[in-house]
N, C-alpha and C. Protein backbone atom coordinates (compact mmCIF):
# COMPACT_ATOMS: atom_id res chain seq x y z
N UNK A 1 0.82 -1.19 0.00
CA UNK A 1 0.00 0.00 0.00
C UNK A 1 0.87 1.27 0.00
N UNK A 2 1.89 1.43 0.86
CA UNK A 2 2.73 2.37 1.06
C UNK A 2 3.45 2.61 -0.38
N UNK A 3 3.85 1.22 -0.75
CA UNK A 3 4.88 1.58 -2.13
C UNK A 3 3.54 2.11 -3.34
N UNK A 4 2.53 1.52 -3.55
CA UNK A 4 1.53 2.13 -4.14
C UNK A 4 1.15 3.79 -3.87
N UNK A 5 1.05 3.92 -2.70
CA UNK A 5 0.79 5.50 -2.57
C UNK A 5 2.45 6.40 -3.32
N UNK A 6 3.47 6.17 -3.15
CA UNK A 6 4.11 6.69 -3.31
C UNK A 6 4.82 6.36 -4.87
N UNK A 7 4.40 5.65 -5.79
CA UNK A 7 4.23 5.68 -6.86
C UNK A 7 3.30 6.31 -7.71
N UNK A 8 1.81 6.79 -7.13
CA UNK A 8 0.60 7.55 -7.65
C UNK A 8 1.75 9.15 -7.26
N UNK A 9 2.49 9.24 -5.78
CA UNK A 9 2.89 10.71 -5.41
C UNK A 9 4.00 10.98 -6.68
N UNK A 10 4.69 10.17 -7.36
CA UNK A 10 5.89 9.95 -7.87
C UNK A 10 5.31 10.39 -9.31
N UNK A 11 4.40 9.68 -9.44
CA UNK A 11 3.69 10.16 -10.71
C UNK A 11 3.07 11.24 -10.60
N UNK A 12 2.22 11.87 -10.09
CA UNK A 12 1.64 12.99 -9.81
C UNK A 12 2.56 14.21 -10.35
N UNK A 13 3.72 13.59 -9.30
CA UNK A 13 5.25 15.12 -9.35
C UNK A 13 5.43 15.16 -10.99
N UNK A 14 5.65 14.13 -11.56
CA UNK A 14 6.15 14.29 -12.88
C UNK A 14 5.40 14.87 -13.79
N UNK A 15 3.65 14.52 -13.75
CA UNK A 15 2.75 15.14 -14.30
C UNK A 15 2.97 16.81 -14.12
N UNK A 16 2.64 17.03 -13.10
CA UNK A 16 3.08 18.86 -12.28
C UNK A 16 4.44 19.24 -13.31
N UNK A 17 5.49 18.62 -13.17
CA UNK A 17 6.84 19.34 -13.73
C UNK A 17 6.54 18.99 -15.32
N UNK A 18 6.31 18.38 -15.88
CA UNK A 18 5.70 18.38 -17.33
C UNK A 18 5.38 19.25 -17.87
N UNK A 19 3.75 19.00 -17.22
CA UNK A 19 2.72 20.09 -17.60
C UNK A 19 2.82 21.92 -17.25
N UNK A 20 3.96 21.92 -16.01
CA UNK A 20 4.58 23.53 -15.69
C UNK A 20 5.80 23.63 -16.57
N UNK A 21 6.31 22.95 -16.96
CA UNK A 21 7.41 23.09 -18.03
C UNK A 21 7.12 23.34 -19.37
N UNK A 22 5.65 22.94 -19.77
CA UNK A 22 5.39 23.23 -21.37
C UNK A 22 4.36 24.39 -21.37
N UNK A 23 3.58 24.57 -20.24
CA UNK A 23 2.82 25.89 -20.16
C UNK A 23 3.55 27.12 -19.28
N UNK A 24 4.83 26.92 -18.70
CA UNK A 24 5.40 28.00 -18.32
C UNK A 24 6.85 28.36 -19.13
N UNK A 25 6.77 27.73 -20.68
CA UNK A 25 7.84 27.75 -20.96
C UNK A 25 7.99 29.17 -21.78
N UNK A 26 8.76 30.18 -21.13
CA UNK A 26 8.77 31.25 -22.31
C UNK A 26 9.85 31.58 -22.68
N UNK A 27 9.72 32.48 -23.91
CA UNK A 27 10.87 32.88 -24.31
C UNK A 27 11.82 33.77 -24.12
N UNK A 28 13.26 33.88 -24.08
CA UNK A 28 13.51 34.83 -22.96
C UNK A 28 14.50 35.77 -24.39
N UNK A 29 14.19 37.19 -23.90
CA UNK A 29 14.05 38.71 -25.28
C UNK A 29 15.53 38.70 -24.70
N UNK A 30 16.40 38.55 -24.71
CA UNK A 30 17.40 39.45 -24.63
C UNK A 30 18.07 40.85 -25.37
N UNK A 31 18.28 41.65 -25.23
CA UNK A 31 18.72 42.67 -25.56
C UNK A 31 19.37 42.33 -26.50
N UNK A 32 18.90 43.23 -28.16
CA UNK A 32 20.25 43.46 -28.90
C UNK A 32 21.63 43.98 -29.08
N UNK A 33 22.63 43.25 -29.43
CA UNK A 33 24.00 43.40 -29.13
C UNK A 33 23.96 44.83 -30.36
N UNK A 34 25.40 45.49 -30.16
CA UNK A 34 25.35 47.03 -31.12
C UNK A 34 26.14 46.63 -32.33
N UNK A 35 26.98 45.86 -32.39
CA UNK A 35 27.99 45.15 -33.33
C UNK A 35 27.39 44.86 -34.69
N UNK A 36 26.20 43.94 -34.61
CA UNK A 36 25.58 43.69 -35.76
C UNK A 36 24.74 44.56 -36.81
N UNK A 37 25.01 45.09 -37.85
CA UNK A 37 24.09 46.18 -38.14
C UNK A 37 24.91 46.07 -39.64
N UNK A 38 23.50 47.13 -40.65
CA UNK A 38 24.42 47.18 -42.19
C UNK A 38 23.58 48.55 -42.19
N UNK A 39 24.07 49.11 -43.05
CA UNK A 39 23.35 50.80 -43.74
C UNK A 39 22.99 50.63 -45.02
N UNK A 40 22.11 50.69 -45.56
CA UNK A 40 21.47 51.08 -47.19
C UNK A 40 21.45 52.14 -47.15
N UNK A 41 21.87 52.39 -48.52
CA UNK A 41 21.55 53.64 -48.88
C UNK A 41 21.47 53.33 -50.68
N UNK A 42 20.25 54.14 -50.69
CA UNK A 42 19.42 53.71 -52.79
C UNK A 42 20.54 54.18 -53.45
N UNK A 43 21.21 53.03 -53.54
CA UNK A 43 21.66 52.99 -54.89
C UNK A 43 23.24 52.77 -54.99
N UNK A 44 23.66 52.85 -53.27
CA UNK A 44 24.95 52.69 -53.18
C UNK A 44 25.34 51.63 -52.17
N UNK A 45 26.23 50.92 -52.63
CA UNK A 45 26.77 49.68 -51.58
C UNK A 45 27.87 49.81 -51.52
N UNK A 46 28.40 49.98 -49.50
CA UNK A 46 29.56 50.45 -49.12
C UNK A 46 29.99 49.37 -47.95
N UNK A 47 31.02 48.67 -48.45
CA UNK A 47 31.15 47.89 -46.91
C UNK A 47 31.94 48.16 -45.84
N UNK A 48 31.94 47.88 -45.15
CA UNK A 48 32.91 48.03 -43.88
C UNK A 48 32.57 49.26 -42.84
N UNK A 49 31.26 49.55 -42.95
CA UNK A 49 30.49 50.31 -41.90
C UNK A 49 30.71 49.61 -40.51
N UNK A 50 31.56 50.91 -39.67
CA UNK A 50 31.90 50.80 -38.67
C UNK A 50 31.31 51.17 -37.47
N UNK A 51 30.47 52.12 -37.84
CA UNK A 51 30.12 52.73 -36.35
C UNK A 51 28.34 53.88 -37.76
N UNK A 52 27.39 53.73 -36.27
CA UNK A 52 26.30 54.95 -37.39
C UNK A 52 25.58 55.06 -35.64
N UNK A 53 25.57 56.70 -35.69
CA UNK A 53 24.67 57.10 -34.94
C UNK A 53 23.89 58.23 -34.78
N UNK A 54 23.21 58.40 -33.60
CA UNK A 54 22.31 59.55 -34.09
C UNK A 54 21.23 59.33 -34.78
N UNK A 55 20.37 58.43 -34.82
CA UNK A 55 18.93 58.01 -35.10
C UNK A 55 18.06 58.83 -34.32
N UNK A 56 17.59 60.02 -34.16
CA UNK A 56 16.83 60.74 -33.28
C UNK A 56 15.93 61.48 -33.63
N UNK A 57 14.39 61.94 -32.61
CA UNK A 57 13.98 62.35 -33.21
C UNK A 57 13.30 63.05 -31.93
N UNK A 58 13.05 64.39 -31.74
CA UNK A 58 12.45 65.06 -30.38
C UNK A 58 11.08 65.65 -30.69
N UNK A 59 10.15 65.99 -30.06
CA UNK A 59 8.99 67.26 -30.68
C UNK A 59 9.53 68.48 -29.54
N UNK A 60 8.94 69.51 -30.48
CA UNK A 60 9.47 70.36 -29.41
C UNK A 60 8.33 70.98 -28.83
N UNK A 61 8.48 71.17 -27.20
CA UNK A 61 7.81 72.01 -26.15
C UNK A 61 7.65 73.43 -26.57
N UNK A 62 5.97 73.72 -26.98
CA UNK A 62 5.93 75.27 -26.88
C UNK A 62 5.47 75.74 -25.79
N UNK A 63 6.03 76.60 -25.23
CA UNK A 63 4.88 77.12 -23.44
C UNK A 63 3.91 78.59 -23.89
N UNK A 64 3.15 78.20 -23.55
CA UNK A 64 2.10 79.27 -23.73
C UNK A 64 1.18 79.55 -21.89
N UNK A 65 0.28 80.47 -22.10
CA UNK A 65 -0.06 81.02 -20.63
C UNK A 65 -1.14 81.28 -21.52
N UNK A 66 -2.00 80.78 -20.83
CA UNK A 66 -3.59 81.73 -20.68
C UNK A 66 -3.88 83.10 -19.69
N UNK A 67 -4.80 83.93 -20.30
CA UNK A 67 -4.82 84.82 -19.54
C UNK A 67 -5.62 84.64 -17.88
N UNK A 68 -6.35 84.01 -17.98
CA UNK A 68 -6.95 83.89 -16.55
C UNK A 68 -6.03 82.83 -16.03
N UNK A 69 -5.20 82.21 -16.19
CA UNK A 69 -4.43 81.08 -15.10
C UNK A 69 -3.73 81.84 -14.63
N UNK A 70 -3.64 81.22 -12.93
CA UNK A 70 -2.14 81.65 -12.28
C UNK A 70 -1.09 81.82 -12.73
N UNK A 71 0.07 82.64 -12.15
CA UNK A 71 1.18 82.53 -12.71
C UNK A 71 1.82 81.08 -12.81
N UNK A 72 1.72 80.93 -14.53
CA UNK A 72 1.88 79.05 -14.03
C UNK A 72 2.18 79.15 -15.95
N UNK A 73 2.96 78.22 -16.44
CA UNK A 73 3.62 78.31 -17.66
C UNK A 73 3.04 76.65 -18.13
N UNK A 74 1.67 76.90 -19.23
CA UNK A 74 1.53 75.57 -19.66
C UNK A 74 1.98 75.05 -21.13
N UNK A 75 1.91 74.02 -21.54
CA UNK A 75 2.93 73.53 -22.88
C UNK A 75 2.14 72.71 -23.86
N UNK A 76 2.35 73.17 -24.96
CA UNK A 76 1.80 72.55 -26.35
C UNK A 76 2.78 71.36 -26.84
N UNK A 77 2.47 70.69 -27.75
CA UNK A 77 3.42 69.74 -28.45
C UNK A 77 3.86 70.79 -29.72
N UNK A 78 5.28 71.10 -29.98
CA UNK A 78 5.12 72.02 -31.24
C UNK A 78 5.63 71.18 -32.37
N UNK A 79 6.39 71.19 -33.14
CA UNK A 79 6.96 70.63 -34.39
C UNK A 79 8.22 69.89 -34.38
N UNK A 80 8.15 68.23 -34.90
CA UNK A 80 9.02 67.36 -34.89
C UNK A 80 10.41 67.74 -35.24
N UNK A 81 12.01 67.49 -34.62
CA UNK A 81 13.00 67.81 -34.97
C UNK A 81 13.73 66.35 -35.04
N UNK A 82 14.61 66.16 -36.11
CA UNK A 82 15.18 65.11 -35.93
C UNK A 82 16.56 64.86 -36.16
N UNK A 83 17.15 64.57 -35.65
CA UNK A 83 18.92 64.94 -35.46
C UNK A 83 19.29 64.31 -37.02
N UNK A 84 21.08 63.93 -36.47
CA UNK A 84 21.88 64.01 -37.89
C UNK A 84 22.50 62.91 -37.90
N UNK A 85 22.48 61.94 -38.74
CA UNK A 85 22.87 60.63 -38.73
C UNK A 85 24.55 60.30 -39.16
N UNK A 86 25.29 59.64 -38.03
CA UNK A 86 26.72 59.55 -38.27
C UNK A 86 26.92 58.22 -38.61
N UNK A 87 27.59 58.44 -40.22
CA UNK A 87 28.17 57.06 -40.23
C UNK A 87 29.76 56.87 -40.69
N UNK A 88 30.23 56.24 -40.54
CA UNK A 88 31.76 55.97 -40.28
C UNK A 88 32.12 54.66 -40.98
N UNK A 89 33.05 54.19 -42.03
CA UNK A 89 33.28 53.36 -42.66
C UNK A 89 34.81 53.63 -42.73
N UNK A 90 35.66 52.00 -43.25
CA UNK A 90 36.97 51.87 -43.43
C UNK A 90 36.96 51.98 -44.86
N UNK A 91 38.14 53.52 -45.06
CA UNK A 91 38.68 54.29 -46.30
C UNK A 91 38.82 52.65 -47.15
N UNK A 92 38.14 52.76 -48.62
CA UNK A 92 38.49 52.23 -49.42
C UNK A 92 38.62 52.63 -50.71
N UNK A 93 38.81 52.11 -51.94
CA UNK A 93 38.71 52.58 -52.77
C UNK A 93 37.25 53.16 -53.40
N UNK A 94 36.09 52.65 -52.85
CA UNK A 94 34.76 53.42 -53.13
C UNK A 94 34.68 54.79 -53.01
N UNK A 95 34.08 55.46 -53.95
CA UNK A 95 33.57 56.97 -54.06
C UNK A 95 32.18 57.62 -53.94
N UNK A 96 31.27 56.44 -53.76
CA UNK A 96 29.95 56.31 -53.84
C UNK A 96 29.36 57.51 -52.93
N UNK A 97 29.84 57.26 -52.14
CA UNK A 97 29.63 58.33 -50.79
C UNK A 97 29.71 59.70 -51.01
N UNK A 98 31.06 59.48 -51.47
CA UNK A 98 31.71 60.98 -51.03
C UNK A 98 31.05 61.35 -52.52
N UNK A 99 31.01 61.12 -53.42
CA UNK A 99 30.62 61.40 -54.82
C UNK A 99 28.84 61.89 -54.10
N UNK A 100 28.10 61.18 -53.84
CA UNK A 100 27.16 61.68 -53.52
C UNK A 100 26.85 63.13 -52.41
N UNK A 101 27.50 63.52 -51.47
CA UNK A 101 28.39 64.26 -51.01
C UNK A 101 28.51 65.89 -51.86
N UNK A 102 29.48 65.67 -53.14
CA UNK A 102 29.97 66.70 -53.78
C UNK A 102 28.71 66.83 -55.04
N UNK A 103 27.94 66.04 -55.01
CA UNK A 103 26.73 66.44 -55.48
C UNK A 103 25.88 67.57 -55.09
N UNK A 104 25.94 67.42 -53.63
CA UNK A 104 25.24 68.32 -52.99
C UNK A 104 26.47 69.65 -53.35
N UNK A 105 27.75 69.87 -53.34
CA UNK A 105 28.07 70.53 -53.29
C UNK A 105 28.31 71.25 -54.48
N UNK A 106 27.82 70.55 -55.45
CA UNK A 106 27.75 71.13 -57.12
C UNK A 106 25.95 71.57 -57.46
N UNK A 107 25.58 72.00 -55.80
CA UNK A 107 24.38 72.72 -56.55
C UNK A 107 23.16 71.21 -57.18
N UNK A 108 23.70 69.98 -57.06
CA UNK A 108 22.51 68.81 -57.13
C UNK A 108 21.93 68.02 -56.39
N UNK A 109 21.53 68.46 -54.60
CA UNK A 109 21.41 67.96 -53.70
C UNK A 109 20.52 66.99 -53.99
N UNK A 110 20.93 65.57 -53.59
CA UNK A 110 19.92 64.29 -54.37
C UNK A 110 19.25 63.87 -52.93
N UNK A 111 18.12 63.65 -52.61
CA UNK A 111 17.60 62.96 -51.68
C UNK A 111 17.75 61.87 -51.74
N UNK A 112 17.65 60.63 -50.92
CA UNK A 112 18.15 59.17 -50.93
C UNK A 112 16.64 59.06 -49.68
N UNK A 113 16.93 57.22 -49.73
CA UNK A 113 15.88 56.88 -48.57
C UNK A 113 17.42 56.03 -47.88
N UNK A 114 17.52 56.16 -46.78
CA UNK A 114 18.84 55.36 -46.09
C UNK A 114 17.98 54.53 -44.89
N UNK A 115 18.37 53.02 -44.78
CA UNK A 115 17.95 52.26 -43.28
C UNK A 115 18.85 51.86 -42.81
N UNK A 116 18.61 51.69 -41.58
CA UNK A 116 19.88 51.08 -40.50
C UNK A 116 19.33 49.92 -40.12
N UNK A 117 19.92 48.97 -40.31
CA UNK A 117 19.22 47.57 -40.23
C UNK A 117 19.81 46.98 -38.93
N UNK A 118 19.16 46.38 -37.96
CA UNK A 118 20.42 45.83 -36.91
C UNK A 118 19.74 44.60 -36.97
N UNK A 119 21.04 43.92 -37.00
CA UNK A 119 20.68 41.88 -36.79
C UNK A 119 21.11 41.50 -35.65
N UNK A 120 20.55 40.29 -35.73
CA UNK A 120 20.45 39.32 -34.78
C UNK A 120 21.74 38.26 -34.65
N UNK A 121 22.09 37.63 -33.81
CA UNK A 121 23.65 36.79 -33.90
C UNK A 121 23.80 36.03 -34.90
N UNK A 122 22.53 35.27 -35.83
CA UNK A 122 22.49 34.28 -36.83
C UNK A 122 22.52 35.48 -38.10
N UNK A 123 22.36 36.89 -38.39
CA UNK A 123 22.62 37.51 -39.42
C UNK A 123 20.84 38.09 -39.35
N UNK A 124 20.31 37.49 -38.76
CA UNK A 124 18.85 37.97 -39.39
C UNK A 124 18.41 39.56 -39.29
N UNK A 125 17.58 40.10 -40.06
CA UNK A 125 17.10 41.63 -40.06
C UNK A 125 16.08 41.27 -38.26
N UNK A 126 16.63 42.34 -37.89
CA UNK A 126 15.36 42.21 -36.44
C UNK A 126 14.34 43.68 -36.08
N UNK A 127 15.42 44.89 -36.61
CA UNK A 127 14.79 45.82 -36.91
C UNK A 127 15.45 46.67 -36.98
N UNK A 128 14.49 47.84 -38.10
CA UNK A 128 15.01 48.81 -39.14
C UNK A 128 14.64 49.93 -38.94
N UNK A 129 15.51 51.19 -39.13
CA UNK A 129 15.14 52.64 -39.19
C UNK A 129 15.17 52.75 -40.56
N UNK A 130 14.50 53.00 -40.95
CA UNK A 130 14.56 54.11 -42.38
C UNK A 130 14.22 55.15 -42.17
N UNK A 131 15.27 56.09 -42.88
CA UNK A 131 15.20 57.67 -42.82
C UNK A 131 14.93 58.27 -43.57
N UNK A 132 13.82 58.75 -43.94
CA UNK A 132 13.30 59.69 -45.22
C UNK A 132 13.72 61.16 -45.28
N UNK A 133 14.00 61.01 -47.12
CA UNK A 133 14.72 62.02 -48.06
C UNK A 133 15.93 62.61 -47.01
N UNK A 134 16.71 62.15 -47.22
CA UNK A 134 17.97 62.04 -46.25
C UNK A 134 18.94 62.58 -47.11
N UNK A 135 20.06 63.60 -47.06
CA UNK A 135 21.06 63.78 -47.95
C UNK A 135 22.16 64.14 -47.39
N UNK A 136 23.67 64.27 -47.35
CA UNK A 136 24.52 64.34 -47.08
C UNK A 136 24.88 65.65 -46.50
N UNK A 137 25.61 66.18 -45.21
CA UNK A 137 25.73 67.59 -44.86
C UNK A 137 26.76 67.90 -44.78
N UNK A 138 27.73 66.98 -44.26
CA UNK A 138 29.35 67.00 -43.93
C UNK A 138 30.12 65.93 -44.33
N UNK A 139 31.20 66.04 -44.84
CA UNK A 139 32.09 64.62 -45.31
C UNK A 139 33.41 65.45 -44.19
N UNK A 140 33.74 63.89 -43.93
CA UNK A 140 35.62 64.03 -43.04
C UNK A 140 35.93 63.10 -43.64
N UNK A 141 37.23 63.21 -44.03
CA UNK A 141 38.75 62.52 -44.30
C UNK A 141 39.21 62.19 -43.30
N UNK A 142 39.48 60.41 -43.35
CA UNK A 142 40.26 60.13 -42.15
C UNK A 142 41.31 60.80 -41.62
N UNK A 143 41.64 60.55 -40.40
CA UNK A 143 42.76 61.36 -40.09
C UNK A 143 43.97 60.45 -40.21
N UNK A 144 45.23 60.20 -40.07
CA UNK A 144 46.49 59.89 -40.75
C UNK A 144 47.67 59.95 -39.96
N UNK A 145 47.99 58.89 -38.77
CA UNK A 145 49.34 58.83 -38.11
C UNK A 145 50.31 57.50 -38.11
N UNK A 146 51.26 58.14 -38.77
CA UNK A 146 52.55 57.33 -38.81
C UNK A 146 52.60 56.54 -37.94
N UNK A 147 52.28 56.77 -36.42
CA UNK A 147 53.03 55.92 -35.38
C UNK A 147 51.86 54.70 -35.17
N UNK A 148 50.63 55.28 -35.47
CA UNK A 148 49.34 53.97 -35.66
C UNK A 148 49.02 52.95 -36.55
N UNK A 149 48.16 52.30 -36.07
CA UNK A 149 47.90 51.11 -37.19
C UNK A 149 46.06 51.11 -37.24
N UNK A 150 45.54 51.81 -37.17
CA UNK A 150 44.00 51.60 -36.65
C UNK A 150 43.90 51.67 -38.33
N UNK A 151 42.42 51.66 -38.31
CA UNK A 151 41.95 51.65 -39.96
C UNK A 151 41.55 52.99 -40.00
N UNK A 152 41.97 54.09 -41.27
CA UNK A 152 41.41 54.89 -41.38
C UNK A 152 40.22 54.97 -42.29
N UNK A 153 39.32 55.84 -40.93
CA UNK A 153 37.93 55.79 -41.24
C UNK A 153 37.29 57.52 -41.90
N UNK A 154 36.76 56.93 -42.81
CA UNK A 154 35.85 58.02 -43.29
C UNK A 154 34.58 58.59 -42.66
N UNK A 155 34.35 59.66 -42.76
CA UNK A 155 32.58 60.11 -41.91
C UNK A 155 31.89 61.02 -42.71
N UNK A 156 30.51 60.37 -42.54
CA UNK A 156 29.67 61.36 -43.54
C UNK A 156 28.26 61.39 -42.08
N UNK A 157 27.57 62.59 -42.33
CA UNK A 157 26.69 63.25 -41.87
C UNK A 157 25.78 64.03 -42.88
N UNK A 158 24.67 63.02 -42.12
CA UNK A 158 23.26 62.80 -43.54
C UNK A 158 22.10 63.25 -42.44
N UNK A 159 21.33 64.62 -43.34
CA UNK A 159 20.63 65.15 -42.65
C UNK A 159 19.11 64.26 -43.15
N UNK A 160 18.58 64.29 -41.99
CA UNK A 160 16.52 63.26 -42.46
C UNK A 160 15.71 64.20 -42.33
N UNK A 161 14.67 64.28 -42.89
CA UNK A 161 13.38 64.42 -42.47
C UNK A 161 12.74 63.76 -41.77
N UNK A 162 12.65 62.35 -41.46
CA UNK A 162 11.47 61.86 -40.68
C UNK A 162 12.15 60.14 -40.58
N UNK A 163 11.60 59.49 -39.86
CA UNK A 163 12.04 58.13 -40.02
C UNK A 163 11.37 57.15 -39.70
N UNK A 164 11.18 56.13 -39.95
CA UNK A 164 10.63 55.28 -39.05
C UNK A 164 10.95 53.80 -39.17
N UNK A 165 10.49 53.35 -38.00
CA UNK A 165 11.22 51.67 -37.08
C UNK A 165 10.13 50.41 -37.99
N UNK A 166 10.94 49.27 -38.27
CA UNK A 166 10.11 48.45 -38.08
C UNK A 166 10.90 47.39 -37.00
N UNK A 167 10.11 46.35 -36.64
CA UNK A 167 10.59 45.43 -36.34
C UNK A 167 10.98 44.14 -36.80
């Protein structure tokens, strides 16, 4: 009787850890790493993108006062601002960039659509900024020392209008 009861308890437990193991099983989100990521930009393919930041976008606070309120300062939502996107690549022989760049500076400022894609450890797309009508504002020339070995990197700064995420 005893070994019977404690074979129904024995079974019981296993049923419980089973059935809490396949209905409490979830998936666990970890945070995306910053490493993984590529840049599009229509019409040009540049590899060795090193570093891109500055994806931003604020509204700005207007304060206004009514005439009958206390001395007291209340606030509107006013008009979307959205920063300046840095991206940084290892100097190669490509001109794509900088050619697009001196476009703007010959008087043919070209709009582009540019996304920032960031992946996942297996390569996969997990989610994307695209930045609308986006065009180039500033180009830098790497900088250049004898006594280093780092890679010299190029930088361009691409102004947006507007952007938006998928996942």
């Amino acid at each position: 009787m005893e070994n019977l009861f404690f074979l129904y308890f024995v079974l019981f437990l296993l049923i419980i850890l089973i059935l809490g193991g396949v209905f409490m099983q979830t998936r666990r989100k970890d945070p995306i790493r910053n490493h993984r990521f590529r840049v599009e930009i229509d019409g040009i393919v540049q590899s060795g993108m090193c570093e891109v930041s500055s994806i931003e976008a604020e509204i700005e606070r207007v304060e206004y006062r009514e005439g009958t309120d206390p001395l007291q300062v209340r606030y509107l939502p006013g008009l979307p601002k959205y920063g300046t996107l840095t991206v940084k690549w290892g100097l190669s022989s490509s001109m794509e960039i900088y050619n697009w760049f001196k476009s703007g500076i010959n008087g043919n400022a070209e709009t582009r659509n540019v996304s920032v894609v960031a992946m996942d450890s297996e390569g996969k797309d997990i989610a994307r900024w695209n930045l609308i009508e986006a065009f180039p504002v500033k180009y830098k020339a790497p900088d250049f020392n004898a006594k280093g070995n780092d890679v010299a990197l190029e930088t361009v700064e691409i102004s947006y209008e507007g952007f938006t995420r998928e996942s």
